[in-house]
Protein backbone atom coordinates (compact mmCIF):
# COMPACT_ATOMS: atom_id res chain seq x y z
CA UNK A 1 27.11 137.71 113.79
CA UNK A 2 25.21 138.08 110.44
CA UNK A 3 22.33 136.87 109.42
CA UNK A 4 21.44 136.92 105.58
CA UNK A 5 17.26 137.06 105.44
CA UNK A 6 16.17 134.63 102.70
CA UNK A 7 15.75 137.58 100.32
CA UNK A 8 18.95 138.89 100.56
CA UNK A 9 20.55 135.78 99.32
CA UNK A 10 17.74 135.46 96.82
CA UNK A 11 19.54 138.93 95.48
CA UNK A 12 22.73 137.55 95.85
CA UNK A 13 21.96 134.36 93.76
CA UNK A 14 20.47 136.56 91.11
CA UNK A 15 23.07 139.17 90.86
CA UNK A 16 25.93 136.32 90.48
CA UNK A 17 23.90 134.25 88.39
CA UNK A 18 23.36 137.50 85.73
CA UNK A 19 27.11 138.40 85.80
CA UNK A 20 27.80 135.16 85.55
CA UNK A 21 26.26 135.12 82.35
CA UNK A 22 28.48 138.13 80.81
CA UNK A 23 31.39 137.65 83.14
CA UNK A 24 32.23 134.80 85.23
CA UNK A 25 35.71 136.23 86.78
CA UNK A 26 33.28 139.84 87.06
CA UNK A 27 30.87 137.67 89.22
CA UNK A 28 33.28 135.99 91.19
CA UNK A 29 34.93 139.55 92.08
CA UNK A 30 31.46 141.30 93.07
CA UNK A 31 30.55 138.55 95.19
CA UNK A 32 33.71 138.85 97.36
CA UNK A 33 33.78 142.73 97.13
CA UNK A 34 29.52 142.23 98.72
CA UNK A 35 30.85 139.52 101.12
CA UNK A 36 33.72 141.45 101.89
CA UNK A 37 32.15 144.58 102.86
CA UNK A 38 28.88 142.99 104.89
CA UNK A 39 31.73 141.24 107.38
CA UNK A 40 32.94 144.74 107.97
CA UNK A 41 29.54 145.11 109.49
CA UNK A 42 30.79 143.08 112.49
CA UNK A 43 33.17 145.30 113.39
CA UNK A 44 31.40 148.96 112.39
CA UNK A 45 27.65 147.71 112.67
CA UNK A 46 26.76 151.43 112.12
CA UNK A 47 28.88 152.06 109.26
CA UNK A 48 25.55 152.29 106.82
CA UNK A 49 23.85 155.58 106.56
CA UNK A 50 20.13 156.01 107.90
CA UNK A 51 17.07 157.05 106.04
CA UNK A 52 13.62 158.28 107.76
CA UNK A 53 11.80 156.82 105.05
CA UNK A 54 13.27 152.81 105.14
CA UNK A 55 13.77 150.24 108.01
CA UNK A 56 17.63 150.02 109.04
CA UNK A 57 20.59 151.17 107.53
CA UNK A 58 21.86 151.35 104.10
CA UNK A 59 25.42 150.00 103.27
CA UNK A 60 26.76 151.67 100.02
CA UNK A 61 29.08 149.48 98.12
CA UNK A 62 30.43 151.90 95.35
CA UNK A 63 33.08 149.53 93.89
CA UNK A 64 30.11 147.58 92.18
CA UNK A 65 26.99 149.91 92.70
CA UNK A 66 25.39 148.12 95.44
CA UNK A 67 23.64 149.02 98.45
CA UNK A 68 22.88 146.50 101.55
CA UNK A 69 19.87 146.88 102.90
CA UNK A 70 20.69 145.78 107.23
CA UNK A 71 19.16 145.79 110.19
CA UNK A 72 21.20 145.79 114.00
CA UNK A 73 19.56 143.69 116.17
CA UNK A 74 21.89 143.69 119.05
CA UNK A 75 24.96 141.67 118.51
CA UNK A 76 22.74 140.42 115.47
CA UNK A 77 23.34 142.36 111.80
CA UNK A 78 20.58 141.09 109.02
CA UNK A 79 20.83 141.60 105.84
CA UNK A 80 17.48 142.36 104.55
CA UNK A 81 18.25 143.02 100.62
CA UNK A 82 21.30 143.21 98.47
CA UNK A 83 20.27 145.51 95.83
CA UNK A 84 22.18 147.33 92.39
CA UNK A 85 21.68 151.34 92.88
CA UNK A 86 19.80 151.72 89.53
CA UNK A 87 17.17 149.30 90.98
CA UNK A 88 13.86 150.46 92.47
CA UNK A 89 14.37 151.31 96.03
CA UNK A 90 13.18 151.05 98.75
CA UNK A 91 11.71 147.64 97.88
């Protein structure tokens, strides 16, 4: 199951919402390509690399410079941030 912490849909909304602005269809695409790749957490929960420094795992979406920010909590896989690879990180 996932879970989407309140600030990882926060990112969500604002990512979409400044596509949106430039792009609608380009907005419409990254969202599915984000959604799209989390649910693949389901099946490969460990399929995001691991850094000493941050909490979690890191999910690398290359197709629209993204990286997940996730946590596996038992059968449980939150989100915790939803972030564009030129932003600051970790958060």
């Amino acid at each position: 199951m996932i879970f989407w912490e309140e600030e990882s849909l926060n990112d969500r909304e604002e990512i979409f919402e400044f596509l949106y602005a430039f792009n609608p269809d380009a907005a419409e695409k990254t969202d599915k390509i984000i959604e799209a790749k989390i649910e693949n957490l389901i099946d490969q929960p460990l399929m995001g690399v691991q850094r000493d420094a941050i909490r979690g795992r890191l999910l690398i979406i290359p197709e629209v410079s993204m990286i997940v920010s996730y946590f596996v909590d038992g059968s449980m896989i939150r989100i915790l941030r939803v972030l564009h690879q030129k932003q600051k990180f970790p958060y």
